[in-house]
Structures are given as structure tokens and as C-alpha cells.
PDB file of N, CA and C in Angstrom:
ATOM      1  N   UNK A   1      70.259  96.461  68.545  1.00  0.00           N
ATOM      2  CA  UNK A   1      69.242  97.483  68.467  1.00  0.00           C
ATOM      3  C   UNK A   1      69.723  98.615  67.569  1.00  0.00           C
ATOM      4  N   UNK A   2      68.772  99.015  66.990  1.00  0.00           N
ATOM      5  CA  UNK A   2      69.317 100.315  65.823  1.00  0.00           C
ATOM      6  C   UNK A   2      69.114 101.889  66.938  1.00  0.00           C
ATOM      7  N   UNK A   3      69.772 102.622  66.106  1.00  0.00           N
ATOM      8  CA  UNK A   3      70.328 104.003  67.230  1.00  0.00           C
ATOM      9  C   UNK A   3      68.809 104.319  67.213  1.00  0.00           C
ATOM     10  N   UNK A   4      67.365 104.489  66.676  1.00  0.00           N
ATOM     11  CA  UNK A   4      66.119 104.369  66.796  1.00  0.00           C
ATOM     12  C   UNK A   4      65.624 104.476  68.164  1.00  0.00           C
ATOM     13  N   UNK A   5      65.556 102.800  67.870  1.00  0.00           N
ATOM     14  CA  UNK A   5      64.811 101.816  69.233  1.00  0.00           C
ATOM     15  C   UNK A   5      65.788 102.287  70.495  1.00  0.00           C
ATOM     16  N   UNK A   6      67.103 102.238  70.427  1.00  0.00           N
ATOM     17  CA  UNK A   6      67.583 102.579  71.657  1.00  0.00           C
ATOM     18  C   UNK A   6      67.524 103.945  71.887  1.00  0.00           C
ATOM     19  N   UNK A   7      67.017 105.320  71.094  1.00  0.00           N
ATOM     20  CA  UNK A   7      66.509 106.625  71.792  1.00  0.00           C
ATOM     21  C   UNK A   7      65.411 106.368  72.091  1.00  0.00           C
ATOM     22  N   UNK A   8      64.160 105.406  71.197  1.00  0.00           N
ATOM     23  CA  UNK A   8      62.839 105.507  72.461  1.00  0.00           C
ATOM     24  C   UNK A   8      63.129 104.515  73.333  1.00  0.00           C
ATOM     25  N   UNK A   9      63.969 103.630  73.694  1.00  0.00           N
ATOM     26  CA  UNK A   9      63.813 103.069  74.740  1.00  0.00           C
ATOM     27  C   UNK A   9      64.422 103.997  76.074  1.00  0.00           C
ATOM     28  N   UNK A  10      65.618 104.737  75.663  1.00  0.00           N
ATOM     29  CA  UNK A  10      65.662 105.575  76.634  1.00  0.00           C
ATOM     30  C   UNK A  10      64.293 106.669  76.978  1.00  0.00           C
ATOM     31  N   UNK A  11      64.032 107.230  75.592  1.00  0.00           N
ATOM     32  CA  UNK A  11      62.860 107.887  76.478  1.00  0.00           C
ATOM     33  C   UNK A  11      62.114 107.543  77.275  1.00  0.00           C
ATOM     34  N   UNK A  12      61.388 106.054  76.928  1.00  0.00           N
ATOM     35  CA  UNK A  12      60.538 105.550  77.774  1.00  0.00           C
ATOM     36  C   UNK A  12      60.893 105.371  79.193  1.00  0.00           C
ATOM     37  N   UNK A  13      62.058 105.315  79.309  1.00  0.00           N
ATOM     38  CA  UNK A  13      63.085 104.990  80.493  1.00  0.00           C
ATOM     39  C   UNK A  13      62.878 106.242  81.354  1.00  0.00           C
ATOM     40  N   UNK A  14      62.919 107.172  80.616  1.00  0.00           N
ATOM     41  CA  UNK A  14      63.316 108.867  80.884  1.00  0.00           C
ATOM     42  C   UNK A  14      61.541 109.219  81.889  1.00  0.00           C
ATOM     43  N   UNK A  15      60.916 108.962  80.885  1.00  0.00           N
ATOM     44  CA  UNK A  15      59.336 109.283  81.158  1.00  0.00           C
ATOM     45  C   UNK A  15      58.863 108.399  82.215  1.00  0.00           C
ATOM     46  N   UNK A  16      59.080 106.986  82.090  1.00  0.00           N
ATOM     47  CA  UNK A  16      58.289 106.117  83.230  1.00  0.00           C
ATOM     48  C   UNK A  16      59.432 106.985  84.765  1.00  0.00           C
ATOM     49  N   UNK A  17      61.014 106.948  84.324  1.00  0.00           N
ATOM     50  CA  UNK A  17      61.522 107.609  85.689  1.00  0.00           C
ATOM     51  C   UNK A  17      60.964 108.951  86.505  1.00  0.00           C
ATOM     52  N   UNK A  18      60.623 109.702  85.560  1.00  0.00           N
ATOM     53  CA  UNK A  18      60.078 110.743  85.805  1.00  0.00           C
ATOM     54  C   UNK A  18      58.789 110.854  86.526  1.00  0.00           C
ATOM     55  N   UNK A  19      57.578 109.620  85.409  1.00  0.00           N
ATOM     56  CA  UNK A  19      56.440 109.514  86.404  1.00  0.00           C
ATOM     57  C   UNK A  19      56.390 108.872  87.952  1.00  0.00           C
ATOM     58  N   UNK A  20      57.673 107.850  88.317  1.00  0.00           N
ATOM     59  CA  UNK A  20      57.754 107.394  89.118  1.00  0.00           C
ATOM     60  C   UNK A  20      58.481 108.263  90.436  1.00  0.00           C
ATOM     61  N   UNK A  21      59.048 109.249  89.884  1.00  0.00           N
ATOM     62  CA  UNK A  21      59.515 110.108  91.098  1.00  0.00           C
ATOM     63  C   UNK A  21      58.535 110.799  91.336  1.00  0.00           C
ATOM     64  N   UNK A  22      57.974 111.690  90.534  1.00  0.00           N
ATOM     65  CA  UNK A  22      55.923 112.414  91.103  1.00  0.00           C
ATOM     66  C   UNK A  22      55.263 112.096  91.295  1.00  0.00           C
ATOM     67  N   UNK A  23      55.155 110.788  91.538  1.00  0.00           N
ATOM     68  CA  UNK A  23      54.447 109.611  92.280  1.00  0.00           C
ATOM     69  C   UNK A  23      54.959 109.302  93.475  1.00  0.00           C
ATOM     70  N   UNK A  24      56.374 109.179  93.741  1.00  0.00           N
ATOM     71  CA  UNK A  24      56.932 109.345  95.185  1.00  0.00           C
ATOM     72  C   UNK A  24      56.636 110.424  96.076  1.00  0.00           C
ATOM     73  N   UNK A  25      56.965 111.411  95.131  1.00  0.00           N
ATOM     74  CA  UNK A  25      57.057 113.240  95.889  1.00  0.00           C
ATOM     75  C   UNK A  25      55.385 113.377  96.238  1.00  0.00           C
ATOM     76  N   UNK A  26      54.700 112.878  95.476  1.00  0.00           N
ATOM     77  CA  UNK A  26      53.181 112.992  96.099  1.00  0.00           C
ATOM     78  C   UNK A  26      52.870 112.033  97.414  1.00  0.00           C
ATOM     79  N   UNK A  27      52.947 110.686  97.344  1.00  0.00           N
ATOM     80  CA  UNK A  27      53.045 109.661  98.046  1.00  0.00           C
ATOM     81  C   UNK A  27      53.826 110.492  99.438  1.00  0.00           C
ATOM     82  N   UNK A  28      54.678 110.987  99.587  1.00  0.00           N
ATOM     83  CA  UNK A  28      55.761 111.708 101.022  1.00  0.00           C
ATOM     84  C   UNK A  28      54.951 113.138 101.230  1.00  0.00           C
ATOM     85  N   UNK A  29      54.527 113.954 100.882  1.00  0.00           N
ATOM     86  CA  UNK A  29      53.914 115.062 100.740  1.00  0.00           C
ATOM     87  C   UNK A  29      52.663 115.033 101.427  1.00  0.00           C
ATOM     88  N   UNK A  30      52.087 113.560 101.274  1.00  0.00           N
ATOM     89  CA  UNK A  30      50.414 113.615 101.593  1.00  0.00           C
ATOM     90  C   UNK A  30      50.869 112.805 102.858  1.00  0.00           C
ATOM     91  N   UNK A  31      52.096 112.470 103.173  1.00  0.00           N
ATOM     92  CA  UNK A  31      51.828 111.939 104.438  1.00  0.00           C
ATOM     93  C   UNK A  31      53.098 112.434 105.682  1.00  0.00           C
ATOM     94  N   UNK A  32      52.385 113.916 105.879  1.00  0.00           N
ATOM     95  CA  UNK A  32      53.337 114.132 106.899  1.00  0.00           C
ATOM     96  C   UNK A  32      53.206 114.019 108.123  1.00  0.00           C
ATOM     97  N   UNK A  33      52.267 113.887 108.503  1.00  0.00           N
ATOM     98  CA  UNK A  33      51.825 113.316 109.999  1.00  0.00           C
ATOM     99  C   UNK A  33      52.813 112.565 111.073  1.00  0.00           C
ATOM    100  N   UNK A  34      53.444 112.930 112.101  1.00  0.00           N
ATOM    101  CA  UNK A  34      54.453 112.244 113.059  1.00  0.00           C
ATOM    102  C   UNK A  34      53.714 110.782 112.963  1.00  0.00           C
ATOM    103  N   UNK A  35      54.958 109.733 112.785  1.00  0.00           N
ATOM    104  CA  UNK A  35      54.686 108.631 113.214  1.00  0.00           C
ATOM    105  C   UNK A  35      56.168 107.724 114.136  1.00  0.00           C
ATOM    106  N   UNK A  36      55.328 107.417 114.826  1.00  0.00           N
ATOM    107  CA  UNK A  36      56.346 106.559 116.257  1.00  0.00           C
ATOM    108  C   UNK A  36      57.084 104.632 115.029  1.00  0.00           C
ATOM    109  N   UNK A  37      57.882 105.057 115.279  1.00  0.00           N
ATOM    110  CA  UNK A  37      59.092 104.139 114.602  1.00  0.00           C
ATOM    111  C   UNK A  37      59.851 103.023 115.405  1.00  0.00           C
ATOM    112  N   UNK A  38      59.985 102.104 115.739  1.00  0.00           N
ATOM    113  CA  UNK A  38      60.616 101.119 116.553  1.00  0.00           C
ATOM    114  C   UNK A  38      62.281 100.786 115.420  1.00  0.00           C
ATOM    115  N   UNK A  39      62.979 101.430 116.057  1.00  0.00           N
ATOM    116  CA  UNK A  39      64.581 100.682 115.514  1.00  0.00           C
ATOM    117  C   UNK A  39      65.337  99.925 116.270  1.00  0.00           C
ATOM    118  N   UNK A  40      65.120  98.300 116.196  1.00  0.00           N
ATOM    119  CA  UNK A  40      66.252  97.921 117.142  1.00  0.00           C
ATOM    120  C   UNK A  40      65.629  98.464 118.451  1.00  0.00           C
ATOM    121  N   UNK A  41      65.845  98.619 119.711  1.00  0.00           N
ATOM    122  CA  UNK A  41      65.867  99.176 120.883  1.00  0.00           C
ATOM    123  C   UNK A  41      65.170 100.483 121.103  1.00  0.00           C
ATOM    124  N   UNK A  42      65.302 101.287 120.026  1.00  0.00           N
ATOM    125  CA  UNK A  42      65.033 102.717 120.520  1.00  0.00           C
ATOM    126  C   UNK A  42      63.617 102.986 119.798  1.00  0.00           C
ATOM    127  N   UNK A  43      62.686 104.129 120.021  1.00  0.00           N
ATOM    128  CA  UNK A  43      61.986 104.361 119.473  1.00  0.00           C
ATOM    129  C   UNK A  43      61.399 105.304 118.856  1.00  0.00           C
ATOM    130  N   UNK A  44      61.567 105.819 117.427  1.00  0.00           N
ATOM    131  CA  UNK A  44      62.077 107.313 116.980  1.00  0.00           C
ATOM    132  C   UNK A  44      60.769 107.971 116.676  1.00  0.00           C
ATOM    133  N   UNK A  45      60.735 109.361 117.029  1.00  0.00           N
ATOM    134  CA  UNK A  45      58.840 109.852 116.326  1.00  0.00           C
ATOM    135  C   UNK A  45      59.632 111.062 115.629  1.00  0.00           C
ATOM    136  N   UNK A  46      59.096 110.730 113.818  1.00  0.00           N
ATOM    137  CA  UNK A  46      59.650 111.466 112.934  1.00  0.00           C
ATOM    138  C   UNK A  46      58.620 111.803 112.098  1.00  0.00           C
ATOM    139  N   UNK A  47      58.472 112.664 111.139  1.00  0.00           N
ATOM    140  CA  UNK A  47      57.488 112.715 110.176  1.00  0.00           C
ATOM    141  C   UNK A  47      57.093 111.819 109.277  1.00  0.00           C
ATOM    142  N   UNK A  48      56.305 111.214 108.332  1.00  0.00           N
ATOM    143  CA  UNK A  48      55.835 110.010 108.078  1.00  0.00           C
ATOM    144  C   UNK A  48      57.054 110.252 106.756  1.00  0.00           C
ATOM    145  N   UNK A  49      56.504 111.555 106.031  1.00  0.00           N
ATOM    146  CA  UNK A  49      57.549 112.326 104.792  1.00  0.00           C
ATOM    147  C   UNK A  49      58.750 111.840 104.770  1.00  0.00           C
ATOM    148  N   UNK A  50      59.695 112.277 106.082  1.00  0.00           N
ATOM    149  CA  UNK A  50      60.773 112.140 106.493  1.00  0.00           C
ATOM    150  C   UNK A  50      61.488 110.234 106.201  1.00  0.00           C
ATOM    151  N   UNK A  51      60.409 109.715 107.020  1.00  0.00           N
ATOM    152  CA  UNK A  51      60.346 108.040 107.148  1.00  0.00           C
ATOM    153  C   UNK A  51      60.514 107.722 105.509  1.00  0.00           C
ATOM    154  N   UNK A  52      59.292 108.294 104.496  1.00  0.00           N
ATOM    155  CA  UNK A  52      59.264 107.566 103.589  1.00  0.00           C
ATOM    156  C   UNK A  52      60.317 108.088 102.816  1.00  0.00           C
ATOM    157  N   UNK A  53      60.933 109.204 103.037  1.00  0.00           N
ATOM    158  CA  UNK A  53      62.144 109.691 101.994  1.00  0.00           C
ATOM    159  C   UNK A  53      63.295 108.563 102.396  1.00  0.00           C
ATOM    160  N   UNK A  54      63.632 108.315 104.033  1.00  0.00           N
ATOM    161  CA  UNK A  54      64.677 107.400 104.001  1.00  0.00           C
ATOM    162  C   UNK A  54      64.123 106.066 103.505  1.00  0.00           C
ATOM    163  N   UNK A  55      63.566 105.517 103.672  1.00  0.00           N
ATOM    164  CA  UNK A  55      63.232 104.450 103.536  1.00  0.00           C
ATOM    165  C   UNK A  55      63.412 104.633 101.309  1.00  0.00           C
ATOM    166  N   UNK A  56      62.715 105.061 100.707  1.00  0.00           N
ATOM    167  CA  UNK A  56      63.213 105.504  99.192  1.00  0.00           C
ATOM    168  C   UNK A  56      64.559 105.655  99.001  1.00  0.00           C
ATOM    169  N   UNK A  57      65.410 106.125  99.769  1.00  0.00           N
ATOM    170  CA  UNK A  57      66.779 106.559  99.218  1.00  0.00           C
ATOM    171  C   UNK A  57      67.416 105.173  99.849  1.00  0.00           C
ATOM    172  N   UNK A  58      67.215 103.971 101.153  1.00  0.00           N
ATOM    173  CA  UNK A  58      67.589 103.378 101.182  1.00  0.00           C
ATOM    174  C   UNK A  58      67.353 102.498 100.269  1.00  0.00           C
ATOM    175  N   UNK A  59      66.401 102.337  99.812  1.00  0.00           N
ATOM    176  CA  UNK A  59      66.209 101.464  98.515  1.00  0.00           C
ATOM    177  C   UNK A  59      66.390 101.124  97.091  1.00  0.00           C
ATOM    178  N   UNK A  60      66.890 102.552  96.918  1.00  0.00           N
ATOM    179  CA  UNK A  60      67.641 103.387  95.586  1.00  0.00           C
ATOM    180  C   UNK A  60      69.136 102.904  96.047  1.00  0.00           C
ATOM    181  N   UNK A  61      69.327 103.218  97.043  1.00  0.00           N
ATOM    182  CA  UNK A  61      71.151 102.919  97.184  1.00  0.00           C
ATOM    183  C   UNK A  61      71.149 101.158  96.818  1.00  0.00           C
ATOM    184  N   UNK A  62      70.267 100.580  97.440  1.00  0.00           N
ATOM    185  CA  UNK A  62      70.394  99.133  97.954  1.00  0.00           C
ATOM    186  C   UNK A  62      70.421  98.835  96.443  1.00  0.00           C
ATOM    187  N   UNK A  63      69.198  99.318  95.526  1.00  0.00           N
ATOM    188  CA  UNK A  63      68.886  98.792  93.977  1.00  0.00           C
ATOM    189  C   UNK A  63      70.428  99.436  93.363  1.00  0.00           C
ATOM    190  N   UNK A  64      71.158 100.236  93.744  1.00  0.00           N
ATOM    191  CA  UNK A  64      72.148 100.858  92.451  1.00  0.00           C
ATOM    192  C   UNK A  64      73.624  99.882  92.452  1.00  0.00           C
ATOM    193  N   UNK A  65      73.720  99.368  94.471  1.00  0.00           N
ATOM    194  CA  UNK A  65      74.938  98.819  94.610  1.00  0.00           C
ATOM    195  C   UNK A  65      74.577  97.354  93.899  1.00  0.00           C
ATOM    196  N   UNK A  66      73.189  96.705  94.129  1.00  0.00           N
ATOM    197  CA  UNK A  66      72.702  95.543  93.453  1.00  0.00           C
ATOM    198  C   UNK A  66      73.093  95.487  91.770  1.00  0.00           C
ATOM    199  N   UNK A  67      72.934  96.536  91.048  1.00  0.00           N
ATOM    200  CA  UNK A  67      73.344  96.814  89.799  1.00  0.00           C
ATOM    201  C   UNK A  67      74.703  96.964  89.719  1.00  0.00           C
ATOM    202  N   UNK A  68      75.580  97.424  90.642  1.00  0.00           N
ATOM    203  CA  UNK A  68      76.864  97.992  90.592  1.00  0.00           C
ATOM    204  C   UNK A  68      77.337  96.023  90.662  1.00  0.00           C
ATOM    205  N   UNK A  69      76.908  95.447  90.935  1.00  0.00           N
ATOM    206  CA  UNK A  69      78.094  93.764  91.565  1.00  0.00           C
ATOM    207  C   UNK A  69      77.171  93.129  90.322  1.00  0.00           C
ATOM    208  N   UNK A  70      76.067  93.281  89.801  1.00  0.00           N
ATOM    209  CA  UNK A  70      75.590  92.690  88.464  1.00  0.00           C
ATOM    210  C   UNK A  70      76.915  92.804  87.015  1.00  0.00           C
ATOM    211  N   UNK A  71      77.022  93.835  87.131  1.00  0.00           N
ATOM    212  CA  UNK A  71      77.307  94.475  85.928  1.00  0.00           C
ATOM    213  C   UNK A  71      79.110  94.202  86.197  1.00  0.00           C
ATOM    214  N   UNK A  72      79.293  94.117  87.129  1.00  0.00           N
ATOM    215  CA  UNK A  72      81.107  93.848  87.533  1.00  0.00           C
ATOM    216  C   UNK A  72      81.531  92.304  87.189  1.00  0.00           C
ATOM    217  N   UNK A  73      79.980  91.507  88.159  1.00  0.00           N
ATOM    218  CA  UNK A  73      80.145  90.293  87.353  1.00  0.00           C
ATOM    219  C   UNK A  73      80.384  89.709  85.898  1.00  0.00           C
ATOM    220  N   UNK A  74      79.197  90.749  85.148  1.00  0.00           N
ATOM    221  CA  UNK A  74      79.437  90.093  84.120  1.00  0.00           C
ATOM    222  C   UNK A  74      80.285  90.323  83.190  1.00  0.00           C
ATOM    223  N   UNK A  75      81.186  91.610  83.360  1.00  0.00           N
ATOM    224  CA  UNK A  75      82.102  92.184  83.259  1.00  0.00           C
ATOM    225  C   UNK A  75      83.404  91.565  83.064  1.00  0.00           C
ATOM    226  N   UNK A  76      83.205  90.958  84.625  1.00  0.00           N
ATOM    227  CA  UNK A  76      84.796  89.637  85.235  1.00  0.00           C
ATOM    228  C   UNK A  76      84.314  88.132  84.305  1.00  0.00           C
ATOM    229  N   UNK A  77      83.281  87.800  83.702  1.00  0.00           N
ATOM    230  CA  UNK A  77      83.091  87.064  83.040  1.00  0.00           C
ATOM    231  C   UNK A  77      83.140  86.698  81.415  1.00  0.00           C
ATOM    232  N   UNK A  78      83.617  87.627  80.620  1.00  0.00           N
ATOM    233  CA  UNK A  78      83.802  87.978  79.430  1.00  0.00           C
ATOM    234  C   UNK A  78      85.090  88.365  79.060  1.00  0.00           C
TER     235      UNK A  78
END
């Protein structure tokens, strides 16, 4: 790729990340309403906001360590 294509591909990168987090922060915002949660055994009543922020950051961690053993692999393979 020429130094070009790889600054708009970061931008695009930059911009879709961006629209996709003010799309989250709206999505958690419009739903704060207590909701009753079943974990395992117990049963937690938290804000819906609250729910959907963990549930996002668990999924961000889960997607970064998924990238982190991608990239080691192919790493240990070359």
C-alpha cells in the first residue's frame, strides 16, 4: 500500500470508530431503566446503561485479547 491509501484507510478506521462509539453512548443513555439480571445463582437489578457498558467493555477486552493471540501467532510463524 502507498503512504496515501494507508492514511485514508486509517481515517476511515478513525471515523467508522468514532461513529461506532456515538452509537454505543446513545444506545446506553436511552436505556437506563433498572433491569433484573440472572448470573449463575444470584440475581442482580442494575441499570440497563450500567448492563450494556459491561457487557461492551467485555466484548472489547474479549475482541483485543482475540487480536492479541492472532497477531503472536503469526508472528511465531515467520
Amino acid at each position: 500500500m502507498t503512504s496515501t491509501n494507508m492514511k485514508r484507510a486509517t481515517l476511515v478506521q478513525l471515523v467508522v470508530s468514532i461513529l461506532l462509539g456515538v452509537l454505543a453512548l446513545i444506545i446506553v443513555l436511552q436505556n437506563t431503566d433498572p433491569v433484573e439480571t440472572r448470573v449463575l445463582f444470584t440475581t442482580v437489578t442494575m441499570s440497563g446503561a450500567l448492563l450494556l457498558l459491561c457487557t461492551l467493555a467485555i466484548g472489547f477486552i474479549t475482541g483485543v485479547a482475540a487480536a492479541m493471540v492472532v497477531i503472536r501467532r503469526r508472528a511465531a510463524s515467520k
